[in-house]
Protein backbone atom coordinates (compact mmCIF):
# COMPACT_ATOMS: atom_id res chain seq x y z
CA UNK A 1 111.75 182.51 228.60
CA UNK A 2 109.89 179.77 230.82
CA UNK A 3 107.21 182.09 231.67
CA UNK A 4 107.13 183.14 227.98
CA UNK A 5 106.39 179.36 227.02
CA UNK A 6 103.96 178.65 229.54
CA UNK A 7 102.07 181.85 228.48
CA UNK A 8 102.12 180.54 225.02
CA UNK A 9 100.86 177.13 225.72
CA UNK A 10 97.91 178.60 227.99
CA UNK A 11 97.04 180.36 225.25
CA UNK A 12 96.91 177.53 223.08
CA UNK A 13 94.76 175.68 225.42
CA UNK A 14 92.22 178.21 225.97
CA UNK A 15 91.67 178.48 221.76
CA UNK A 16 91.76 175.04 221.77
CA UNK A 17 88.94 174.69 224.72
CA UNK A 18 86.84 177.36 223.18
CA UNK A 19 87.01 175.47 219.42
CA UNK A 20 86.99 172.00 221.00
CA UNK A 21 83.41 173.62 222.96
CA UNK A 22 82.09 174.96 219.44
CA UNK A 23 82.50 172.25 217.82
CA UNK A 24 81.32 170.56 220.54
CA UNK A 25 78.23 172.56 220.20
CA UNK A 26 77.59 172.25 216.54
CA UNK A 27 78.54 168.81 216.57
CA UNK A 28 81.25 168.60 214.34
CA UNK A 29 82.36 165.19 215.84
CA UNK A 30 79.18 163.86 215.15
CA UNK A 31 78.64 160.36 212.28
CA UNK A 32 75.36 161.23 210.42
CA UNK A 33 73.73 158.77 208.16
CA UNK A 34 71.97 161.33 205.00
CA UNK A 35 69.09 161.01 203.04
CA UNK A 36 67.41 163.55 201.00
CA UNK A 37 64.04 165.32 201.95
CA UNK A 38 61.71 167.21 198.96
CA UNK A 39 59.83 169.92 200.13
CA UNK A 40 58.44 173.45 199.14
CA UNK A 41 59.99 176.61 200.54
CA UNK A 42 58.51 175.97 204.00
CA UNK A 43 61.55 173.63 204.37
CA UNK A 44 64.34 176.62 204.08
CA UNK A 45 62.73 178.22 207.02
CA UNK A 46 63.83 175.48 209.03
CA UNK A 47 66.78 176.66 211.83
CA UNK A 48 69.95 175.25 211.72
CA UNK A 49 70.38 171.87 213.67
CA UNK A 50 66.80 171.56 213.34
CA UNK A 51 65.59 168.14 214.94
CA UNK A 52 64.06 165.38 212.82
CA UNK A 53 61.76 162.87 215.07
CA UNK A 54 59.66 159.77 214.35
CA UNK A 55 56.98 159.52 217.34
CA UNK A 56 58.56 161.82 219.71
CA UNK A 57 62.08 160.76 219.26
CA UNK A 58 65.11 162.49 217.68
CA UNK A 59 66.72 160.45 215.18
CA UNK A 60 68.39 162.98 213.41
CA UNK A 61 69.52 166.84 212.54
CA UNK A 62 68.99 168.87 209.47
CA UNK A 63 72.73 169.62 208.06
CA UNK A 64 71.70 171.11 205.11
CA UNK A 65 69.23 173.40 202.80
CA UNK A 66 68.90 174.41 199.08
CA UNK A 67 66.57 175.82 196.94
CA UNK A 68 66.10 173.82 193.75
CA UNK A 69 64.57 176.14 191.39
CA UNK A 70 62.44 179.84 191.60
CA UNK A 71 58.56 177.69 191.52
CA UNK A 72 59.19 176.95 195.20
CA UNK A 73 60.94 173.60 195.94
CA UNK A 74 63.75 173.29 198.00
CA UNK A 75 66.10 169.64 199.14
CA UNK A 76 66.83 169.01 202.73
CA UNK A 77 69.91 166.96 203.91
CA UNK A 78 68.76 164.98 206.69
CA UNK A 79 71.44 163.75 208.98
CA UNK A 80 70.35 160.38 211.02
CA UNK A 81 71.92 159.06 213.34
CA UNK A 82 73.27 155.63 213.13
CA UNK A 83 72.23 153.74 216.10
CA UNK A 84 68.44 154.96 215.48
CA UNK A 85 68.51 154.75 211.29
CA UNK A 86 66.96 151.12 211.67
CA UNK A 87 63.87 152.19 213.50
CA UNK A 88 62.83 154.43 210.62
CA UNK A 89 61.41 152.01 207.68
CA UNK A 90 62.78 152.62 204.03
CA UNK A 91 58.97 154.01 202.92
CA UNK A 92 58.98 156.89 205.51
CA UNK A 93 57.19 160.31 204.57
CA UNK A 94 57.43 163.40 206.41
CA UNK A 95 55.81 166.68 207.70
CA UNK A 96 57.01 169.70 208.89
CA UNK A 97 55.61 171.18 211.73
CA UNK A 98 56.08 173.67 214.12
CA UNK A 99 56.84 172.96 218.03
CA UNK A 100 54.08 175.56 219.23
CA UNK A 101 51.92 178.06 217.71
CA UNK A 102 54.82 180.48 216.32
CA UNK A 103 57.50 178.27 217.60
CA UNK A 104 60.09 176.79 215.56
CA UNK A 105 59.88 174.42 213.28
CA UNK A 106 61.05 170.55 213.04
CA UNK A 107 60.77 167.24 210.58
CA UNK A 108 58.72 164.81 211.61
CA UNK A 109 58.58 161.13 210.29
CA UNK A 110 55.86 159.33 209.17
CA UNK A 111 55.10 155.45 209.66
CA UNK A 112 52.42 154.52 207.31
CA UNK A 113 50.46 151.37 208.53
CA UNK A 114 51.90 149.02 206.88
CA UNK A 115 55.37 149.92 206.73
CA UNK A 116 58.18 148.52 205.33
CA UNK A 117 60.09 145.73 206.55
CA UNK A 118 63.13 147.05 205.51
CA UNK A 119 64.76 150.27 207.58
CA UNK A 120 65.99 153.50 205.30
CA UNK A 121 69.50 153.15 203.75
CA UNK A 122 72.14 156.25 203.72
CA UNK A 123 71.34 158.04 200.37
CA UNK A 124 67.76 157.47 199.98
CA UNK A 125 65.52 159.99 198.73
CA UNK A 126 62.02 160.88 201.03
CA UNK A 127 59.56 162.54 197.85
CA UNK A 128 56.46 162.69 200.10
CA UNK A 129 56.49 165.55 202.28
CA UNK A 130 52.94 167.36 203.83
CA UNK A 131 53.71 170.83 205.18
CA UNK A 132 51.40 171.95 207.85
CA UNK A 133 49.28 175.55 207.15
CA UNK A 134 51.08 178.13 208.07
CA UNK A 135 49.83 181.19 210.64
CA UNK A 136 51.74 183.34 208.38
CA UNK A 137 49.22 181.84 205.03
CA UNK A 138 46.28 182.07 207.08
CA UNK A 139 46.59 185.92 208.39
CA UNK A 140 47.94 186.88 204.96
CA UNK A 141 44.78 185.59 203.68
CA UNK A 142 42.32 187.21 206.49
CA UNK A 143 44.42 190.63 205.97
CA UNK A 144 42.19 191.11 202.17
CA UNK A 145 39.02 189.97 203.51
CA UNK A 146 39.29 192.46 206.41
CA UNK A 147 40.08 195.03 204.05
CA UNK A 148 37.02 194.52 201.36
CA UNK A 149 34.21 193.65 204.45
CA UNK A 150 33.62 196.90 206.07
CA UNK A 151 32.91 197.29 209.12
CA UNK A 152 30.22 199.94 209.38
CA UNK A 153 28.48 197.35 206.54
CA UNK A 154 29.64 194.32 208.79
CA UNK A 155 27.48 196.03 211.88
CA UNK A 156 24.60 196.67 209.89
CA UNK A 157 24.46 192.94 208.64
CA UNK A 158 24.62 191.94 212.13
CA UNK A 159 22.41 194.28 213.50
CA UNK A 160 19.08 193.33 210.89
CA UNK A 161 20.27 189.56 211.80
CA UNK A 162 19.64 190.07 215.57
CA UNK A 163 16.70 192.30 214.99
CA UNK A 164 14.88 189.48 212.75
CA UNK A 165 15.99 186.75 215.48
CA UNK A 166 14.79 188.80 218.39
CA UNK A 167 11.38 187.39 219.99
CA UNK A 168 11.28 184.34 217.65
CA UNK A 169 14.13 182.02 219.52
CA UNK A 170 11.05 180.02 220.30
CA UNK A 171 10.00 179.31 216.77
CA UNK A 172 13.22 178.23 215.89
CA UNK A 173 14.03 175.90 218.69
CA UNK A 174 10.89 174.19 217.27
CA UNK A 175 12.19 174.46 213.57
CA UNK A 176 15.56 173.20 214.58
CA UNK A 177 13.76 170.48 216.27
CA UNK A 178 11.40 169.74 213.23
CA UNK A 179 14.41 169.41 210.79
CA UNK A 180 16.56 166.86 213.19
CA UNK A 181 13.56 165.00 213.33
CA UNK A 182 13.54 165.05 209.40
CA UNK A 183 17.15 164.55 209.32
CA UNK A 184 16.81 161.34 211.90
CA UNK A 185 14.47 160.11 209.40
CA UNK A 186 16.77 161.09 206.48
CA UNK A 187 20.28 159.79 207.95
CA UNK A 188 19.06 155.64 207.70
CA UNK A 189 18.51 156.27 204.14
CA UNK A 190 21.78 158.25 202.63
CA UNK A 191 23.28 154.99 201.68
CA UNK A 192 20.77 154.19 199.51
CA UNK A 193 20.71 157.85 198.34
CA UNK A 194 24.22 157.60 197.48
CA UNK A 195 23.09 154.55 195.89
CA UNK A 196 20.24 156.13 193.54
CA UNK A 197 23.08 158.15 192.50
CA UNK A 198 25.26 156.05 191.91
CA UNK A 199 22.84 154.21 189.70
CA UNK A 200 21.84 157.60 187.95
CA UNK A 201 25.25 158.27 186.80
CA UNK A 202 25.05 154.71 185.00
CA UNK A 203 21.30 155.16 183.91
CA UNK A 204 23.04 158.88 182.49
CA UNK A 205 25.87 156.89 180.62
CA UNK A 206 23.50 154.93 179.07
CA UNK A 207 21.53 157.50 177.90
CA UNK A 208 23.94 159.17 176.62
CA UNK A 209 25.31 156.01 174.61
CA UNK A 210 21.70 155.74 173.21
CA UNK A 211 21.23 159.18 172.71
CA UNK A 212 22.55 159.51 168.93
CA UNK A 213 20.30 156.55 167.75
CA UNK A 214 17.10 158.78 169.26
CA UNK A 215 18.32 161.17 167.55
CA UNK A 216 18.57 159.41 164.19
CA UNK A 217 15.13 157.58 164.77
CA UNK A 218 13.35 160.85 165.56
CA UNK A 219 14.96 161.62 162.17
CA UNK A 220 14.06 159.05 160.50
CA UNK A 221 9.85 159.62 162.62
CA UNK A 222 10.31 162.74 160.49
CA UNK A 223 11.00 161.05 156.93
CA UNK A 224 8.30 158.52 157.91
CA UNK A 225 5.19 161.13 158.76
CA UNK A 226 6.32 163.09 155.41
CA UNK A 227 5.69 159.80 153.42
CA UNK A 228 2.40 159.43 154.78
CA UNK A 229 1.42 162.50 154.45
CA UNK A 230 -1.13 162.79 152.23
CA UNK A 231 -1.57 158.81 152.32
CA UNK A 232 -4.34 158.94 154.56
CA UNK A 233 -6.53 157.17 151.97
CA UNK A 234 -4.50 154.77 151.51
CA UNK A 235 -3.70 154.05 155.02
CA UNK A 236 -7.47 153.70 155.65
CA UNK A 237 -7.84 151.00 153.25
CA UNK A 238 -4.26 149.07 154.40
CA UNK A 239 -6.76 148.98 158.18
CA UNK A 240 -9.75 148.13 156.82
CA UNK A 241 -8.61 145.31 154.80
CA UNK A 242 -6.32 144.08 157.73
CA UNK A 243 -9.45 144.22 159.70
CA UNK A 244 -11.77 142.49 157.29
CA UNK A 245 -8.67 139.58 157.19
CA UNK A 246 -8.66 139.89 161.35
CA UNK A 247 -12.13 139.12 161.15
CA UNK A 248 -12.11 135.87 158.52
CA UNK A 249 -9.10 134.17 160.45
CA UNK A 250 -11.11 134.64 163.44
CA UNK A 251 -14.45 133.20 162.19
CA UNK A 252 -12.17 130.79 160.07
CA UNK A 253 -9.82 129.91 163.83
CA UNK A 254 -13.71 129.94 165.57
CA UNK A 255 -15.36 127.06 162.85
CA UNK A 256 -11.55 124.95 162.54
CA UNK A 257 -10.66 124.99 166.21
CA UNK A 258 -11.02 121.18 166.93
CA UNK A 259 -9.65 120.44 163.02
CA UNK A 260 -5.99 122.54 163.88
CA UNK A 261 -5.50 120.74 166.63
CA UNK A 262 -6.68 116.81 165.68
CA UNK A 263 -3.91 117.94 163.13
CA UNK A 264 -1.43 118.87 165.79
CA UNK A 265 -2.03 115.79 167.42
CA UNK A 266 -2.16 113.32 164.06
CA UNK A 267 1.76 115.27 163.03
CA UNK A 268 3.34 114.36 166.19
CA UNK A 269 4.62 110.99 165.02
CA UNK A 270 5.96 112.51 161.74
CA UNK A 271 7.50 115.20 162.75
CA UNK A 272 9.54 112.46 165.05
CA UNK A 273 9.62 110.51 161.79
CA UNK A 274 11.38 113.42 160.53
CA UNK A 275 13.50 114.46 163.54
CA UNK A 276 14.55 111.34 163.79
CA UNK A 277 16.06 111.05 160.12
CA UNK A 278 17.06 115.45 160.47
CA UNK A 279 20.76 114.38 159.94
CA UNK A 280 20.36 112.79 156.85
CA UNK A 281 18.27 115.82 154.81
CA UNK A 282 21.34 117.60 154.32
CA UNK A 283 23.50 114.71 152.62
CA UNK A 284 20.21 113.66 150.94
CA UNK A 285 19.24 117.50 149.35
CA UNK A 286 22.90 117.87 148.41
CA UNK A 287 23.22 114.61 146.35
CA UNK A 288 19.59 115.55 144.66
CA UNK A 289 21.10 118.60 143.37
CA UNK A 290 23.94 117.26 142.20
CA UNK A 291 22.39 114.59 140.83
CA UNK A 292 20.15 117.43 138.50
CA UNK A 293 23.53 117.76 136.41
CA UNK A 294 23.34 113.85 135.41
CA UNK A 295 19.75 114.36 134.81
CA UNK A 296 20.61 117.30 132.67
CA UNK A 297 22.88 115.14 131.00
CA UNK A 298 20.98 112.29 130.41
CA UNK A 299 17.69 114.05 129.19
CA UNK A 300 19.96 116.74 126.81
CA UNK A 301 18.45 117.56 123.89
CA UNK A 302 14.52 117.33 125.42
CA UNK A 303 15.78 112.92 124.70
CA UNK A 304 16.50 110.31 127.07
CA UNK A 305 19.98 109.20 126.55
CA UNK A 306 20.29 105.75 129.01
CA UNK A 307 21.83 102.46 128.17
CA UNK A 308 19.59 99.59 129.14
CA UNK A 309 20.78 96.51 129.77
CA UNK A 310 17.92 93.25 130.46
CA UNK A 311 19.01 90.29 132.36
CA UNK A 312 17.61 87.45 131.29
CA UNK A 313 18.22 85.18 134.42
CA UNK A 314 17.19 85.83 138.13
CA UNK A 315 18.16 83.62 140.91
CA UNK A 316 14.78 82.08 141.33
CA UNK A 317 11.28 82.67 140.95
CA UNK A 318 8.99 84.72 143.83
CA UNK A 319 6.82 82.38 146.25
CA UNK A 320 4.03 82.80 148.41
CA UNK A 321 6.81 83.43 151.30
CA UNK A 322 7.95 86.25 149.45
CA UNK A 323 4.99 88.27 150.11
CA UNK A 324 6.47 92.48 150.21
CA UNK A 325 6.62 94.05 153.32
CA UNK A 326 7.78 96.78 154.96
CA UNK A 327 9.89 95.87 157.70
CA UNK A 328 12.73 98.31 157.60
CA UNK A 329 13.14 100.32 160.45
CA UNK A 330 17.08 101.81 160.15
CA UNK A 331 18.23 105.23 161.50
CA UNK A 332 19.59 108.00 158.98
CA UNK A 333 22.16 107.06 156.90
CA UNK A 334 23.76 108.92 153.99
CA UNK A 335 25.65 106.25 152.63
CA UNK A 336 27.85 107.48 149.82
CA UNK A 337 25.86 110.78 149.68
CA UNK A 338 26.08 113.32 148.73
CA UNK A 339 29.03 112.12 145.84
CA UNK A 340 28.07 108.71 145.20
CA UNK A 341 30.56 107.34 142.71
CA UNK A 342 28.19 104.68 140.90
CA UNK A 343 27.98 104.32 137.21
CA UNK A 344 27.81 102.06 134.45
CA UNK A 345 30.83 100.08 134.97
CA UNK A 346 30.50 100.47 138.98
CA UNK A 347 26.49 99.95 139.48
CA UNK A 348 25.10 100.20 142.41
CA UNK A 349 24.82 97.01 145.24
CA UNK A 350 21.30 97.42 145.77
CA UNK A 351 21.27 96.71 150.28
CA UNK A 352 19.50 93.62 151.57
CA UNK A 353 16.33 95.01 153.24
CA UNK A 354 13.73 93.69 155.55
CA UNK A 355 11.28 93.55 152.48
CA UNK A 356 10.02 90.01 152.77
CA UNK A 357 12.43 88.18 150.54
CA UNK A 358 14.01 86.12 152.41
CA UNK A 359 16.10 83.62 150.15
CA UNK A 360 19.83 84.47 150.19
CA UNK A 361 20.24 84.38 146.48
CA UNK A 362 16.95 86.34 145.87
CA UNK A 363 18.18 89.32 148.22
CA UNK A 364 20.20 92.05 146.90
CA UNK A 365 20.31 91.14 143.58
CA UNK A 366 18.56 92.60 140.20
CA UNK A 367 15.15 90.48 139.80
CA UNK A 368 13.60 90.12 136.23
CA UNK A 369 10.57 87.93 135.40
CA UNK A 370 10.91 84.52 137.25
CA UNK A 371 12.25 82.01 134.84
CA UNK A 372 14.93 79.63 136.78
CA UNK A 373 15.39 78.14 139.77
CA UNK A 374 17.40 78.92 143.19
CA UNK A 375 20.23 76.73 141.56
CA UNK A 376 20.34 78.36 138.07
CA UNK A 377 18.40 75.23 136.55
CA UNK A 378 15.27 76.34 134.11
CA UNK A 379 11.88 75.33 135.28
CA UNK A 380 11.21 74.31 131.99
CA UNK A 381 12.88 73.80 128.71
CA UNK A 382 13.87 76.97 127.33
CA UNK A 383 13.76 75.56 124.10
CA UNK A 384 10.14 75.07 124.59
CA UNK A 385 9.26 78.02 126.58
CA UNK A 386 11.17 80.49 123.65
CA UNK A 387 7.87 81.77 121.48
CA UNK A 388 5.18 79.30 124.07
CA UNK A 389 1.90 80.50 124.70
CA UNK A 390 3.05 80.86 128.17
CA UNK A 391 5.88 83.10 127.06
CA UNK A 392 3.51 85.15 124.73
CA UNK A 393 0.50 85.10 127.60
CA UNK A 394 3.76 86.38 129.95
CA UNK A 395 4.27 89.63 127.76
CA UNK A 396 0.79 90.19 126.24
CA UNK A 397 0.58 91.24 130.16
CA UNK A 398 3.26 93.72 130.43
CA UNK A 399 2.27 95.24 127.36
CA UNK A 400 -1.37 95.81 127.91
CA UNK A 401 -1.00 98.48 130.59
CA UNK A 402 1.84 100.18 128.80
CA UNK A 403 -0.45 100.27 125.14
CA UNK A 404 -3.87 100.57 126.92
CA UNK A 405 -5.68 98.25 125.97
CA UNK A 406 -6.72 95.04 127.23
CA UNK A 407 -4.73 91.49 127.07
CA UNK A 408 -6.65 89.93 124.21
CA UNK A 409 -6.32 93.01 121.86
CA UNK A 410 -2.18 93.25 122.39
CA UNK A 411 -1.18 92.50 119.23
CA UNK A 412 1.47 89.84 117.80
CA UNK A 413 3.91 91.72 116.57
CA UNK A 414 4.78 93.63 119.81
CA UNK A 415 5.21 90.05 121.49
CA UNK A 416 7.97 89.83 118.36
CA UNK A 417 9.60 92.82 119.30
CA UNK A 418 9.55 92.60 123.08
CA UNK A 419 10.50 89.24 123.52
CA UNK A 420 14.09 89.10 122.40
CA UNK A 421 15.22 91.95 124.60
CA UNK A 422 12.92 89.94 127.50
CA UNK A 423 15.11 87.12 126.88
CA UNK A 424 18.51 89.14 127.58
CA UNK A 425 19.03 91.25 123.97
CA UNK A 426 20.37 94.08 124.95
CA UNK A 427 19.37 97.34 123.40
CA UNK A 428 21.35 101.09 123.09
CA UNK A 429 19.06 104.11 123.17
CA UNK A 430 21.01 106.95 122.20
């Protein structure tokens, strides 16, 4: 019984050595941190256990491999191991290669240049995988091209190559050395080559941008030579004229030359005159039209429809210090343009101007013939002045000019009519 129970346990300790060594060997005791690798088909002929390095080093196995769909693309579990996980950064890519020329294949990391900060974190997903070409791919590919070049026609090819090289290695030595010569020449200018080009693709845009409206004005040439077809008369005459009125604004420029410009120079000061008051034209052209509907108003019916209204005192007479002048010199100014709201119960305040008046009563104010004095006193007795030869003489003057005809020959009965309205009657034209 004792050597039954020993038997038993050695027994148990061998199959427990031999799966303790297995799982030794496939490293069932082993922590792995996963992350997820996309790649084609390439990556399911990966062994099992195959390494995963970044710069030489293992940092990991691959645990696991699945094809995704039947186009090719297949997920790799990528086991890292824990202590090394922080050296590989969280924006990793990878490439599988193979260890020798038909050796077995392996994952290798990527570090772009400037990599992350951050290391890669269990459960991420690596999309960017570049699979190297395969020996496999690149014999498969020779294997047709063997197949369709034969080579009796191969050995011909050759041998007319060799036969029209023979005796002329010479010749090209010296051609070869003629085109690096051009091509030393060449090389300093490709940038600007590339340039041209570059430029010629932007002159070809443009072009083509433009291209429609050639189009339409070649269309349009078309139109135009049919319309003066059979205008050739005409045309003739349109040329001769222009050239008969070419030649009198010559002769005309050739005999004024010296007149246009003395009347360059004599405008200069009014056209300042007039860019200096250019702000006020607008105001000033807006208020004259709308003043043409109160003109329309007033003169409706082809009659003057005003109410007139004499004064018959002014502040005082005019004296010899009165003498007019022109002495205003103001910027523009629009004033109550271009709406001015006068009328005839709100007349207008006509502005004190530099006009030689000086007297404060006699400025700005509505002036009728002299008859008083600064202070409102008469000169004279109106009692005596009222139907005086002085007062008759007075408008026997205004009269003449308006009737034509001299002083003497104004007669007495238009100093009747005039001279009650001169005195301050006032009078309703309608």
């Amino acid at each position: 019984m004792k050597f039954r129970v020993l038997g038993t346990v050695f027994v148990a300790m061998l199959v427990a050595s031999v799966y303790l060594t297995y799982a030794v060997f496939t490293k069932q005791f082993t922590d792995y941190d996963e992350v997820t690798l996309q790649t084609s088909k390439i990556g399911l002929q990966l062994p099992e256990r195959a390494d995963v390095k970044i710069r030489g080093v293992i940092v990991g196995e691959v645990i696991e491999r699945r094809a995704l769909d039947d186009e090719g693309n297949a997920e790799l579990t990528l086991g890292l191991f824990p202590e090394r996980r922080e050296i590989i950064p969280a924006d990793v890519t990878a490439r599988i290669l193979p260890k020798t020329l038909f050796g077995e294949k392996f994952v290798s990391l990527q570090v772009p240049e400037d990599a992350s900060s951050s290391p890669i974190e269990p459960g991420d997903r690596i999309t960017q995988t570049e699979v190297s070409i395969e020996v496999e791919k690149v014999l498969a590919d020779l294997y047709p091209l063997l197949q369709t070049v034969q080579p009796i026609q191969l050995n011909n090819t050759l041998n007319a190559v060799s036969t029209a090289l023979e005796g002329r290695g010479e010749l090209l030595g010296e051609n070869l050395e003629t085109l690096d010569g051009y091509l030393r020449k060449v090389n300093p200018q490709i940038p600007l080559f590339v340039d041209d080009l570059a430029l010629t693709a932007r002159t070809s845009d443009v072009y083509r941008d433009i291209l429609p409206e050639v189009a339409q004005i070649l269309r349009d040439q078309i139109v135009t030579t049919g319309t003066l077809e059979g205008r050739e008369a005409k045309l003739r005459a349109l040329f001769t004229d222009v050239s008969a009125f070419s030649d009198f604004t010559r002769g005309f420029l050739t005999r004024n030359e010296s007149r246009l410009v003395r009347v360059g120079e004599v405008s200069v000061p009014q056209l300042r005159t007039l860019a200096r008051y250019a702000p006020e034209f607008p105001c000033l052209a807006t208020g004259i039209v709308g003043a043409g509907a109160r003109q329309a108003q007033a003169f409706r019916g082809y009659t003057l429809h005003i109410n007139l209204e004499l004064i018959p005192n002014q502040p005082r007479r005019y004296f010899e210090r009165d003498k007019p002048r022109y002495g205003e010199d103001r910027g523009p100014y629009c004033g109550t343009l271009p709406n001015p709201p006068f009328n005839q119960q709100n007349p207008f305040d006509q502005p004190a101007f530099d006009d030689g008046v000086d007297e404060p009563t006699g400025k700005g104010t509505t002036r009728v013939a002299p008859g008083f004095a600064a202070d409102g006193t008469p000169v004279v007795d109106p009692g005596q002045y009222v139907g005086s030869l002085a007062e008759a003489g007075l408008l026997k003057t205004l009269l003449a000019p308006v009737l034509g005809v001299g002083e003497d020959e104004v007669p007495d009965l238009g100093v009747l009519l005039v001279g009650p309205m001169a005195r301050g009657a006032e009078v309703s034209v309608r």
